[in-house]
Protein backbone atom coordinates (compact mmCIF):
# COMPACT_ATOMS: atom_id res chain seq x y z
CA UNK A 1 -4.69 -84.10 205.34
CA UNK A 2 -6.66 -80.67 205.47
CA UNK A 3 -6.64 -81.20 209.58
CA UNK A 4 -2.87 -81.97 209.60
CA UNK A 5 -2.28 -78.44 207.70
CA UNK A 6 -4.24 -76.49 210.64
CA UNK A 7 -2.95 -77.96 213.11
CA UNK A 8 0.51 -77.45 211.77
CA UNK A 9 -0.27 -73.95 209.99
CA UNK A 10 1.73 -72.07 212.02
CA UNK A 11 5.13 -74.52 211.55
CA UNK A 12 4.14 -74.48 207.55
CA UNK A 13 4.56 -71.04 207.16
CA UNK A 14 7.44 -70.96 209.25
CA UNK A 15 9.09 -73.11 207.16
CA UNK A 16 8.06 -71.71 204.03
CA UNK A 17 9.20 -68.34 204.92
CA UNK A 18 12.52 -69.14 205.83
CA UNK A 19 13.03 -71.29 202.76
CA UNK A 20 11.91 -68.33 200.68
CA UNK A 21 14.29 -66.31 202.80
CA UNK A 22 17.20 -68.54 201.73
CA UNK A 23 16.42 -69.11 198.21
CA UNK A 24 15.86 -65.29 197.62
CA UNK A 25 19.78 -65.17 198.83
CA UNK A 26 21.15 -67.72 197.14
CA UNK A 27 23.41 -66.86 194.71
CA UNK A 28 23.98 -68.62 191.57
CA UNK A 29 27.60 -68.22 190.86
CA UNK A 30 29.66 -66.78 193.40
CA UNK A 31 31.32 -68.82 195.49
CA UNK A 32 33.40 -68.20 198.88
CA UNK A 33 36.60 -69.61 199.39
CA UNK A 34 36.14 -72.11 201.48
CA UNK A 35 33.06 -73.26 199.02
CA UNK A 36 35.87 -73.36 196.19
CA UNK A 37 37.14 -76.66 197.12
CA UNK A 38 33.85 -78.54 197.27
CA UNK A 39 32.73 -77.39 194.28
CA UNK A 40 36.55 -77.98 192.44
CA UNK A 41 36.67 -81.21 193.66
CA UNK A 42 33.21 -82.09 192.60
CA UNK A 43 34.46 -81.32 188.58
CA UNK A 44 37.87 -83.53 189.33
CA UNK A 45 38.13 -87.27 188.08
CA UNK A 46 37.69 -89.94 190.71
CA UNK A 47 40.99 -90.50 191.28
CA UNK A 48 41.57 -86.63 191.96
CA UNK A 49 38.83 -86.69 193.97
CA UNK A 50 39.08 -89.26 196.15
CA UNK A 51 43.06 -88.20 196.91
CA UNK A 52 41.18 -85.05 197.71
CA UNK A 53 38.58 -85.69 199.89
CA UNK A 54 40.79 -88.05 202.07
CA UNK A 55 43.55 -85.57 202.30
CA UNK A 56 41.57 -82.56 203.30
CA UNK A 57 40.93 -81.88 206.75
CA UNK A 58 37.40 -82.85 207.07
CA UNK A 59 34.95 -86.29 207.14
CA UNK A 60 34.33 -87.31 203.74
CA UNK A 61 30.43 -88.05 203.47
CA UNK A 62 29.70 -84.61 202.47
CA UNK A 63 31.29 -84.48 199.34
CA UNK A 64 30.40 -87.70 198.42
CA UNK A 65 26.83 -86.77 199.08
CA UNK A 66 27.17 -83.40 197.06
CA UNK A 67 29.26 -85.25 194.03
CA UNK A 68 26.42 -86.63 192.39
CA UNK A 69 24.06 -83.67 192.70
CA UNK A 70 26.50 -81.66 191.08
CA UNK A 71 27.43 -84.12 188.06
CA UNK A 72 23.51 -84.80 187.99
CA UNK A 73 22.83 -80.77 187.68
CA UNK A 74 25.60 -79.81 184.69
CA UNK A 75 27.64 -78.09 188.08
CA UNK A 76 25.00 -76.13 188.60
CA UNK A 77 25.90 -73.88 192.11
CA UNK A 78 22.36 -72.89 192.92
CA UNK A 79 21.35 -76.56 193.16
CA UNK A 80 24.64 -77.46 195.41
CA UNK A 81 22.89 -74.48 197.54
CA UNK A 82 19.81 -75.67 197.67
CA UNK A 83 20.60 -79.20 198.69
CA UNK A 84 22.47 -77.88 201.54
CA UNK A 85 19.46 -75.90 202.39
CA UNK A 86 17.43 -79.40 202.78
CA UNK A 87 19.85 -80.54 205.43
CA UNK A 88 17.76 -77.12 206.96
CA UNK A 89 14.51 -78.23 205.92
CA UNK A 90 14.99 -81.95 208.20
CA UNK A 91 15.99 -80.07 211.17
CA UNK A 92 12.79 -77.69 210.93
CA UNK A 93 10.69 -80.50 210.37
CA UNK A 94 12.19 -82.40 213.02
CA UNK A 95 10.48 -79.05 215.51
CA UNK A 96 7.50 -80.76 214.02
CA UNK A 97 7.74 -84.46 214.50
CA UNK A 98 9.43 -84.21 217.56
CA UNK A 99 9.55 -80.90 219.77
CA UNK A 100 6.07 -80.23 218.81
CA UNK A 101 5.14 -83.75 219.71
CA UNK A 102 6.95 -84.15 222.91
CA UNK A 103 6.77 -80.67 224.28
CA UNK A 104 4.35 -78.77 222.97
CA UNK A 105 3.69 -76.51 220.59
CA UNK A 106 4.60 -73.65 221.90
CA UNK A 107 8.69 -75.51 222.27
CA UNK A 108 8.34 -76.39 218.68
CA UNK A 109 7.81 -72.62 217.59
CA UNK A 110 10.41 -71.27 219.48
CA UNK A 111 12.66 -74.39 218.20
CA UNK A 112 12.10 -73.91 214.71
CA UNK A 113 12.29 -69.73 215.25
CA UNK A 114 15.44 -70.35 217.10
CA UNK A 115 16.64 -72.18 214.30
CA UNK A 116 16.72 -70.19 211.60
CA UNK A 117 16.06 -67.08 213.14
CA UNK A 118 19.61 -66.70 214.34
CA UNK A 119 22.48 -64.31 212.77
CA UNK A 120 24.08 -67.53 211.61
CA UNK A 121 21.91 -70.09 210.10
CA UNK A 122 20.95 -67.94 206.85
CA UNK A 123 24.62 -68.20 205.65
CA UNK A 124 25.04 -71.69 206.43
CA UNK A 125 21.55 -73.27 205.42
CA UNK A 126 22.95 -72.59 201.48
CA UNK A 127 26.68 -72.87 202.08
CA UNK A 128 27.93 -75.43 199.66
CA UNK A 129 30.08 -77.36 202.88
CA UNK A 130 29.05 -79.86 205.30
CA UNK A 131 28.07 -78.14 208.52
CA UNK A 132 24.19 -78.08 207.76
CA UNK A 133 24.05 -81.71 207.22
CA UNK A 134 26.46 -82.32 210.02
CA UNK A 135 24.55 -80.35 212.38
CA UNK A 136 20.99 -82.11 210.96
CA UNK A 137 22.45 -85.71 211.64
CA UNK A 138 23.39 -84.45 215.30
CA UNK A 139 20.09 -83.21 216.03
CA UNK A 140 18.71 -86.61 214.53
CA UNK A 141 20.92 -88.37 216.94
CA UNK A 142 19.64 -86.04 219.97
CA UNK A 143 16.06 -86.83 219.02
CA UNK A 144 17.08 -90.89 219.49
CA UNK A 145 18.89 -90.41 222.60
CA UNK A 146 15.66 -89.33 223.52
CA UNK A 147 13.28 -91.87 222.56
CA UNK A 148 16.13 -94.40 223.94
CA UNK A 149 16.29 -92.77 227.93
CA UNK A 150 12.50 -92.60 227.54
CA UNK A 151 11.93 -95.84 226.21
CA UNK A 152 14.40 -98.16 224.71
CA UNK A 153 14.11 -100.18 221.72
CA UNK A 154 16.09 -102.28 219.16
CA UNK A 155 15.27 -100.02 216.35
CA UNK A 156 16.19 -96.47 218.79
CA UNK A 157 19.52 -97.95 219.07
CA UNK A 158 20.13 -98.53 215.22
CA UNK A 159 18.83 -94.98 214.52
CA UNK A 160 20.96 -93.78 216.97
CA UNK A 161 23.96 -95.69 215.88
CA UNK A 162 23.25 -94.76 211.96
CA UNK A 163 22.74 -91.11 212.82
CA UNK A 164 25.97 -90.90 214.78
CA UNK A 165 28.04 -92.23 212.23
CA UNK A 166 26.51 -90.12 209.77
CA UNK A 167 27.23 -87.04 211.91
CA UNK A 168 30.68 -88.81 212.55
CA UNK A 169 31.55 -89.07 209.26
CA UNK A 170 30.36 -85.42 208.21
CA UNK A 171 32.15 -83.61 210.82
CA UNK A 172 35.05 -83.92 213.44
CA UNK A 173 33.35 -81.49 215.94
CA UNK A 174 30.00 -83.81 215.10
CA UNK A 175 32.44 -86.35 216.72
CA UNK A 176 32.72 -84.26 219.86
CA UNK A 177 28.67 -84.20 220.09
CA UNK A 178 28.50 -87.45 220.29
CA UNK A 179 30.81 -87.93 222.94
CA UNK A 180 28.27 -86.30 225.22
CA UNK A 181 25.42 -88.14 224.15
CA UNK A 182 26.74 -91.58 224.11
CA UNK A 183 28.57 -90.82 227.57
CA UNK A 184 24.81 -89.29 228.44
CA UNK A 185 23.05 -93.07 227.66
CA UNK A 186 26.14 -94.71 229.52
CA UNK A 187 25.10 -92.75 233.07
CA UNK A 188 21.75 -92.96 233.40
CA UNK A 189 21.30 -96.77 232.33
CA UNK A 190 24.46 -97.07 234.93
CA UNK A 191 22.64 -95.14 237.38
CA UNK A 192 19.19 -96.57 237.01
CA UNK A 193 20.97 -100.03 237.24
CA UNK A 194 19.31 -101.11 234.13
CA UNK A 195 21.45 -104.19 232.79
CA UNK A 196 20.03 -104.82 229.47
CA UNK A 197 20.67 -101.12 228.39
CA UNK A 198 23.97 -100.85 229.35
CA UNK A 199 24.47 -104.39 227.71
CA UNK A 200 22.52 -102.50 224.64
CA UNK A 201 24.65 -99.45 225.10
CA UNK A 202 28.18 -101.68 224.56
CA UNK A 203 26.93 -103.45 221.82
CA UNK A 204 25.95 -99.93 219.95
CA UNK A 205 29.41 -98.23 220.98
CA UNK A 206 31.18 -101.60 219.53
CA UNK A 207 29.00 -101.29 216.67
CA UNK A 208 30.00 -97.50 216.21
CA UNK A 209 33.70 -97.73 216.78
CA UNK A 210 34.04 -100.85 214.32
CA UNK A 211 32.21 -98.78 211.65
CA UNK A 212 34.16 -95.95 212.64
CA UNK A 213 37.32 -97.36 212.93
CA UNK A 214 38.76 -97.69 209.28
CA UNK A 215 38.42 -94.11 208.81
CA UNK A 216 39.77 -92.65 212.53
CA UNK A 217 43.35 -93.98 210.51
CA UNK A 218 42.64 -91.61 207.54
CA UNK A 219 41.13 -88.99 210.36
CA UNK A 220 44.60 -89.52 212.33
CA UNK A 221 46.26 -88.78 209.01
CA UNK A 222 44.70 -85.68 208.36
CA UNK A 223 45.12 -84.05 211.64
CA UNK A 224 48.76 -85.37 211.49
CA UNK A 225 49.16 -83.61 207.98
CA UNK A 226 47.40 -80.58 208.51
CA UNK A 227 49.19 -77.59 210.99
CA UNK A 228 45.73 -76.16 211.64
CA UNK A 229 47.69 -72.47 210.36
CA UNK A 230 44.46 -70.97 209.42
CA UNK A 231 42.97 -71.15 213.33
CA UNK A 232 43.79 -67.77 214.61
CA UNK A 233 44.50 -66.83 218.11
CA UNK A 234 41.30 -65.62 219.58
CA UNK A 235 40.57 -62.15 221.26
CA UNK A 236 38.73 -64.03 224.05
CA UNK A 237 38.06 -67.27 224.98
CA UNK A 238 34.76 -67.49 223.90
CA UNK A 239 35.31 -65.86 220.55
CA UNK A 240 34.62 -68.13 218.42
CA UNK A 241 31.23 -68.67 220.13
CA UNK A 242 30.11 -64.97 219.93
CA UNK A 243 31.08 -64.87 216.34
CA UNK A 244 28.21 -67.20 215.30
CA UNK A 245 25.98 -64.61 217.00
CA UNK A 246 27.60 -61.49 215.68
CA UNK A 247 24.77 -59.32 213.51
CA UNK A 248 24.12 -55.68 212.31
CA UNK A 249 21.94 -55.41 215.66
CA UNK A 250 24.74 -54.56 218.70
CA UNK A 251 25.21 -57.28 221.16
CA UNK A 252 22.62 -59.61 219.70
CA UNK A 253 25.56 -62.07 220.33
CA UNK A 254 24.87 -61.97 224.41
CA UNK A 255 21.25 -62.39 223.63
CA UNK A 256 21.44 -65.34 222.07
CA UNK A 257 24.23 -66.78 224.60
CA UNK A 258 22.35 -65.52 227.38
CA UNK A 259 19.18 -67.70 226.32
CA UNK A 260 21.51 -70.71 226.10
CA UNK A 261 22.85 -70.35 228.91
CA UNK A 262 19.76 -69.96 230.98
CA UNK A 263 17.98 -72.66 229.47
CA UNK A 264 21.32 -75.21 230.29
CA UNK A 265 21.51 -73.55 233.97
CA UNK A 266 17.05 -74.16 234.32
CA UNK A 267 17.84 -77.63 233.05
CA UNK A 268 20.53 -78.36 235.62
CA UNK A 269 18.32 -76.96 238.14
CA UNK A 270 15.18 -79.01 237.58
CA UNK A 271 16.96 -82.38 237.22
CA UNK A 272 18.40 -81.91 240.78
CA UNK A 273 14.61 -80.92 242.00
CA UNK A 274 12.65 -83.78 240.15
CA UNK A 275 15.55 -86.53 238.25
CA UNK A 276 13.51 -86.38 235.36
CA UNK A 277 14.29 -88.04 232.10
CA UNK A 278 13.40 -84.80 230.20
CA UNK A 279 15.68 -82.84 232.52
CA UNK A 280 18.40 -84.66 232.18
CA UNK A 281 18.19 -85.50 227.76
CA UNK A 282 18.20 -81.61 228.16
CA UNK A 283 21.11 -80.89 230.00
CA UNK A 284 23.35 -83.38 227.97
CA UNK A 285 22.32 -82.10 224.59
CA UNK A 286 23.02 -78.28 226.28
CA UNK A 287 26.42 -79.52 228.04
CA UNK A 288 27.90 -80.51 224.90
CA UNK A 289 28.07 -77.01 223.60
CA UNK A 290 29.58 -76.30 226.63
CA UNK A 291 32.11 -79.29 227.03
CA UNK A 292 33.16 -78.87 223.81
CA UNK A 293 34.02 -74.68 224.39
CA UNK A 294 35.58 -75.65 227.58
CA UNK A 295 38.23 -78.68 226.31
CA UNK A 296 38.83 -76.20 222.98
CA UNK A 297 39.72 -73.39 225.35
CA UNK A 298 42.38 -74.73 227.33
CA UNK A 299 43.40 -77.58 224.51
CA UNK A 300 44.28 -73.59 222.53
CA UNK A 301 46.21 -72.53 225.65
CA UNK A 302 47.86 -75.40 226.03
CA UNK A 303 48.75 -76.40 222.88
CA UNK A 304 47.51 -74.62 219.69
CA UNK A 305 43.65 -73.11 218.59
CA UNK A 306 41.54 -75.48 217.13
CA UNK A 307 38.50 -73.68 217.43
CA UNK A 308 36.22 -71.64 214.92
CA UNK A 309 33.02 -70.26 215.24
CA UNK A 310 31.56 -72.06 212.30
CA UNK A 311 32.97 -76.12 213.85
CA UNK A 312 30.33 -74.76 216.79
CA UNK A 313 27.14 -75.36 214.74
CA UNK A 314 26.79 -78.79 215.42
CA UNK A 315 26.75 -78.71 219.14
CA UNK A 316 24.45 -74.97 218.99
CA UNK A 317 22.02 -77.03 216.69
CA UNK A 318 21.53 -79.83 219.68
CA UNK A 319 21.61 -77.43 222.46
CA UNK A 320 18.58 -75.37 220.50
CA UNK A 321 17.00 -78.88 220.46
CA UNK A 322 17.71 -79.55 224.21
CA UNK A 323 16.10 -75.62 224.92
CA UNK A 324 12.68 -77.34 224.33
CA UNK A 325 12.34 -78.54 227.63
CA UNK A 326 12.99 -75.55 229.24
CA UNK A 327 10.44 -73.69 226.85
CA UNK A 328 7.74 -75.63 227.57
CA UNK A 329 7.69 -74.07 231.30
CA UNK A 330 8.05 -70.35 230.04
CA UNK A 331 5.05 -68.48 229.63
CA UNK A 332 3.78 -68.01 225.74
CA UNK A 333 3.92 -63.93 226.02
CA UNK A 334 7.25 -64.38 227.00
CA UNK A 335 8.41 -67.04 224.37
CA UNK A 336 6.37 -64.95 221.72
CA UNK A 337 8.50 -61.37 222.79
CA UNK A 338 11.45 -63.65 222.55
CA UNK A 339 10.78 -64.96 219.40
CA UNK A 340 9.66 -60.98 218.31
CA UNK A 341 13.45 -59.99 219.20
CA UNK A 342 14.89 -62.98 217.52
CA UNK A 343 12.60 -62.11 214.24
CA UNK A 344 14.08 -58.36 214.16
CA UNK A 345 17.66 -59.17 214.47
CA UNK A 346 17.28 -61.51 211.83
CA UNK A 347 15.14 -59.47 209.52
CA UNK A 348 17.88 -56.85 209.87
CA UNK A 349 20.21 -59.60 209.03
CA UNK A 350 18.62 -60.82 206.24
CA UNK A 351 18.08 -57.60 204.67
CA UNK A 352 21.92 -56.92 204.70
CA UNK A 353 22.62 -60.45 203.81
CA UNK A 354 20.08 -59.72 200.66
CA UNK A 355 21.71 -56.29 199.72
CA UNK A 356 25.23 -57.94 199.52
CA UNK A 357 23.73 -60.53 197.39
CA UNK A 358 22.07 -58.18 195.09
CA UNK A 359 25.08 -56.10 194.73
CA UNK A 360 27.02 -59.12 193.44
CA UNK A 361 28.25 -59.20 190.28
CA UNK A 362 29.94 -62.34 189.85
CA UNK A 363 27.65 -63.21 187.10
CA UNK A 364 28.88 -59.91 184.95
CA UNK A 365 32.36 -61.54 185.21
CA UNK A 366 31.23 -65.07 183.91
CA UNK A 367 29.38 -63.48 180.87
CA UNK A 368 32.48 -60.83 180.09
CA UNK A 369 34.77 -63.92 180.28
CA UNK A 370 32.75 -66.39 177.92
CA UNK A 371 32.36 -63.35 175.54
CA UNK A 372 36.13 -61.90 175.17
CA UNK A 373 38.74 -64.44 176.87
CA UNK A 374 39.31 -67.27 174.21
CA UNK A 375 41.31 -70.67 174.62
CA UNK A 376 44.98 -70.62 175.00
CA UNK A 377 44.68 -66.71 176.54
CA UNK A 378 47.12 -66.04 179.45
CA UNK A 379 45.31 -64.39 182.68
CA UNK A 380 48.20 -62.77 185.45
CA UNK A 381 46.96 -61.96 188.68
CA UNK A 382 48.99 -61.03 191.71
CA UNK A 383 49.17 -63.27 194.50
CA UNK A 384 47.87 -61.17 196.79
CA UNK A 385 44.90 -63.61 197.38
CA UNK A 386 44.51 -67.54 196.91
CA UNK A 387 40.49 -66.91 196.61
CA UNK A 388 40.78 -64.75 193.03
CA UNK A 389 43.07 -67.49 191.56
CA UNK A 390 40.31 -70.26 192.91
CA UNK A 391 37.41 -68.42 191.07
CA UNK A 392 39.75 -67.34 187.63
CA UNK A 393 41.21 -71.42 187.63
CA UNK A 394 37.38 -72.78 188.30
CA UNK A 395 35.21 -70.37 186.56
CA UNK A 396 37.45 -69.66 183.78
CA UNK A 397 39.68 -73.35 182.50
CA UNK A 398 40.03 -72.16 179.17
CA UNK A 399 42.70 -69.38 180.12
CA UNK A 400 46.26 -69.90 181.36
CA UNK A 401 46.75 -68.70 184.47
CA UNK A 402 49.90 -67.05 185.41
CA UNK A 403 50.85 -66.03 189.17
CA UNK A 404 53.42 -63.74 190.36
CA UNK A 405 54.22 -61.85 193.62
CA UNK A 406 54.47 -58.41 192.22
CA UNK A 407 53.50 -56.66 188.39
CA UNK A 408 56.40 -57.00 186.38
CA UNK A 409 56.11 -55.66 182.83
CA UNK A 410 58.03 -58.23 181.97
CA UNK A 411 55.58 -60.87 182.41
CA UNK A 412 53.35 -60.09 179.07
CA UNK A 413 56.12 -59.91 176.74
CA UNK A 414 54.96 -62.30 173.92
CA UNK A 415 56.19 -66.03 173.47
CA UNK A 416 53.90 -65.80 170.02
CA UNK A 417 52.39 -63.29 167.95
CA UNK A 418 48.92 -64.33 168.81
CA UNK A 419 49.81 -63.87 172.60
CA UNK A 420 46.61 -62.35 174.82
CA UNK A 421 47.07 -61.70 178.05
CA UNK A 422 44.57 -60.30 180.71
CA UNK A 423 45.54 -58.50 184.15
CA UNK A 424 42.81 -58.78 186.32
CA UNK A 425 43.67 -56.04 188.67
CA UNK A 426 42.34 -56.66 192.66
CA UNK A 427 44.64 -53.79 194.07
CA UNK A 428 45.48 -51.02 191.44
CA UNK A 429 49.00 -53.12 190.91
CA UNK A 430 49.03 -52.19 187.15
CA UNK A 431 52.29 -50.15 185.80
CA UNK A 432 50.89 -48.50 182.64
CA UNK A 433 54.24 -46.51 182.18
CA UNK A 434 56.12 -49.93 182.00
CA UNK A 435 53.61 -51.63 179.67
CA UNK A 436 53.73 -48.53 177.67
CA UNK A 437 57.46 -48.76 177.30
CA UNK A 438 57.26 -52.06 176.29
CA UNK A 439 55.64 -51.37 173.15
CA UNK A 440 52.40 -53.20 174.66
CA UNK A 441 49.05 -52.19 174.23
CA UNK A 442 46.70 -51.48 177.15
CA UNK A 443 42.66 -51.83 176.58
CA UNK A 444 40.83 -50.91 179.88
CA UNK A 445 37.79 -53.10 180.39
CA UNK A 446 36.00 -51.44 183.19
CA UNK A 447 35.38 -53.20 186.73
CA UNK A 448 33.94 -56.67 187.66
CA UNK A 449 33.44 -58.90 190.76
CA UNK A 450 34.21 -62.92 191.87
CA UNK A 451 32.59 -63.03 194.54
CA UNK A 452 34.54 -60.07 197.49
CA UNK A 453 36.85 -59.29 195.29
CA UNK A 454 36.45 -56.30 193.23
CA UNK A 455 39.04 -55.97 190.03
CA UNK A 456 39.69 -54.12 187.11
CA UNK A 457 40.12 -56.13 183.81
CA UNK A 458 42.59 -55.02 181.60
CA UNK A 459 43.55 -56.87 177.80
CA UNK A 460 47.39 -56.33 176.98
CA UNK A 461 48.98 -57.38 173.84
């Protein structure tokens, strides 16, 4: 045990730093919006839920994963956080068992630095949504696609099949990944002329589409009900792909593209030279990034967008697994300055990431609202955004909310003498003078926070 800790010291600490990087930013209450529905749907009955999950425009696994944890925790949002964060904690490990394994150790550092020391993975590693665990069963199925060009057994095949269908049912772009890897096993046991492997390979893509197949109707019916509204045009066509990159530090978003691409053009390169099995596993984990870009981009001229920066992780996560080829042929002064510049963008990252975090006061909000609004007391808000009315209906059930488009004074005039209501103000919309002439009371409560969204709390009776 004490000789598996040196050899590995260097990976441990890794790995505990980061995690203590993540839990020092994970916040216990506040929630983005996105996050909202995950956590809403966890608190619904089944019956809610399940209409829910199968109606929404994403796989289903996650939230069934997450449901429990959150009914086993009392709801508890800094658990939800942290079990995303283990989806992390698999992938580093995986630089470990695997990259470290198969391609030194120098590929496994810059692997696991990669991975977490990136402008993106920080935020996503505690998100409460699916695209860490999507992204850690897509690296899983990499590292079998692997072990099955290298050397092919019955069990590779299973793990490759379970890990695809886990990734498959976590994530539609996971979906896209594998694409490329399965089509990846289909050439080269075509090529090689190897008859029991492609016989193998049917019998897993059967297996998959069978298991897959009852929910690709439900899939069909999502993408069918959903108009995809909140996909903006991009600036460029590879916007969405800079954004994951995007950081405090100027252009660290061509740094980090710049290594990707180099390490899918060195791959190219050195399967034409040698035809190497390592070669090519590397170039079809890298070209799935790419392929996946490249049918987005002219499916959103064609058609409509359908691409966001954040439905990229999955296929980023396998190309930073398919880098450790190339890695291993780079000298270590080089991969150590690489991994210096990668460690000051994201320490620059992390300390504005930690600042924001500090400066929330979401919590301030809960405590003011269990202290002061009561049962039965009316909340207004303007609908100026969806997110506020998420937080108020979530964090606060015991109020009433009521929505409207602009103030109206009209809107707190009393139904019963025991009528409270509270204006939580996110855009100085309140008309005292109107209130006032109203005969209505005003009580200013000072400012407080959900989440982004600062507002001042007024009581009016």
């Amino acid at each position: 045990m004490k000789q598996k800790i040196k050899e590995n010291l260097f990976e441990i600490m890794m790995i505990v730093l980061f995690l203590g990087m993540a839990v020092l930013v994970c916040p216990h209450n506040s929630i983005n919006f996105d996050e909202f529905y995950t956590v809403y749907w966890c608190k619904c009955e089944w019956s809610e839920f399940l209409y829910q999950v199968l109606h929404d425009t994403s796989p289903f696994l996650y939230y069934f994963m997450i449901r429990p944890v959150m009914v086993l925790t009392g709801q508890s949002i800094f658990i939800a956080r942290l079990f995303s964060l283990l989806s992390l904690l698999v992938m580093l490990l995986v630089g470990v068992g695997f990259v470290k394994k198969t391609f030194g150790q120098k590929a496994g550092f810059f692997f696991m630095a990669i991975l977490f020391l990136n402008p993106f993975m920080l935020q996503k590693s505690i998100e409460i949504r699916m695209y860490g665990w999507a992204s850690a069963f897509t690296v899983l199925s990499g590292v079998m696609c692997y072990r099955l060009l290298k050397k092919p057994e019955k069990k590779e095949w299973i793990w490759f099949t379970v890990f695809s269908l886990l990734a498959a049912y976590t994530h539609y772009y996971a979906v896209l990944s594998m694409v490329f890897l399965y089509l990846g096993l289909l050439f080269y046991f075509l090529a090689s002329h190897n008859k029991k492997e492609v016989k193998n390979f049917f019998i897993c893509g059967i297996a998959t589409v069978l298991a897959y197949l009852p929910f690709l109707l439900i899939a069909m019916a999502q993408i069918r009900e959903s108009s995809g509204n909140w996909i903006p045009i991009p600036d460029s066509r590879l916007q969405a792909l800079k954004e994951l990159f995007y950081s405090e530090v100027s252009y660290s978003e061509f740094f980090y593209l710049g290594l990707m691409a180099a390490a899918t053009v060195f791959a190219f390169i050195v399967f034409l030279k040698k035809r190497c099995v390592e070669s090519y596993w590397s170039l079809v984990c890298c070209s799935a990034l790419w392929g996946i870009v490249a049918f987005c981009v002219v499916f959103g001229e064609l058609v409509k967008p359908i691409m966001l920066s954040r439905y990229l992780i999955m296929p980023v996560c396998l190309l930073f697994l398919g880098m450790s080829f190339a890695v291993k042929y780079i000298n270590k002064y080089v991969v150590l300055v690489i991994c210096l510049i990668m460690a000051l963008i994201a320490g620059i990252r992390f300390t504005y990431v930690y600042k924001a975090t500090a400066a929330d006061e979401t919590v301030k909000m809960l405590e003011f609202a269990e202290e002061n609004i009561a049962e039965g007391d009316k909340v207004v808000l303007i609908s100026k955004d969806d997110y506020l009315y998420n937080c108020v209906d979530y964090f606060i059930p015991q109020a009433q909310i009521i929505y409207i488009g602009d103030f109206d004074a009209e809107v707190f005039e009393k139904e019963e003498a025991d009528d409270i209501f509270w204006f939580l103000d996110n855009g100085e919309f309140i008309d005292k003078k109107a209130l006032e002439e109203k005969g209505l009371m005003i009580t200013e409560y000072g400012w407080y926070q959900f989440g982004y969204i600062d507002m001042e709390v007024y009581q009016i009776q």
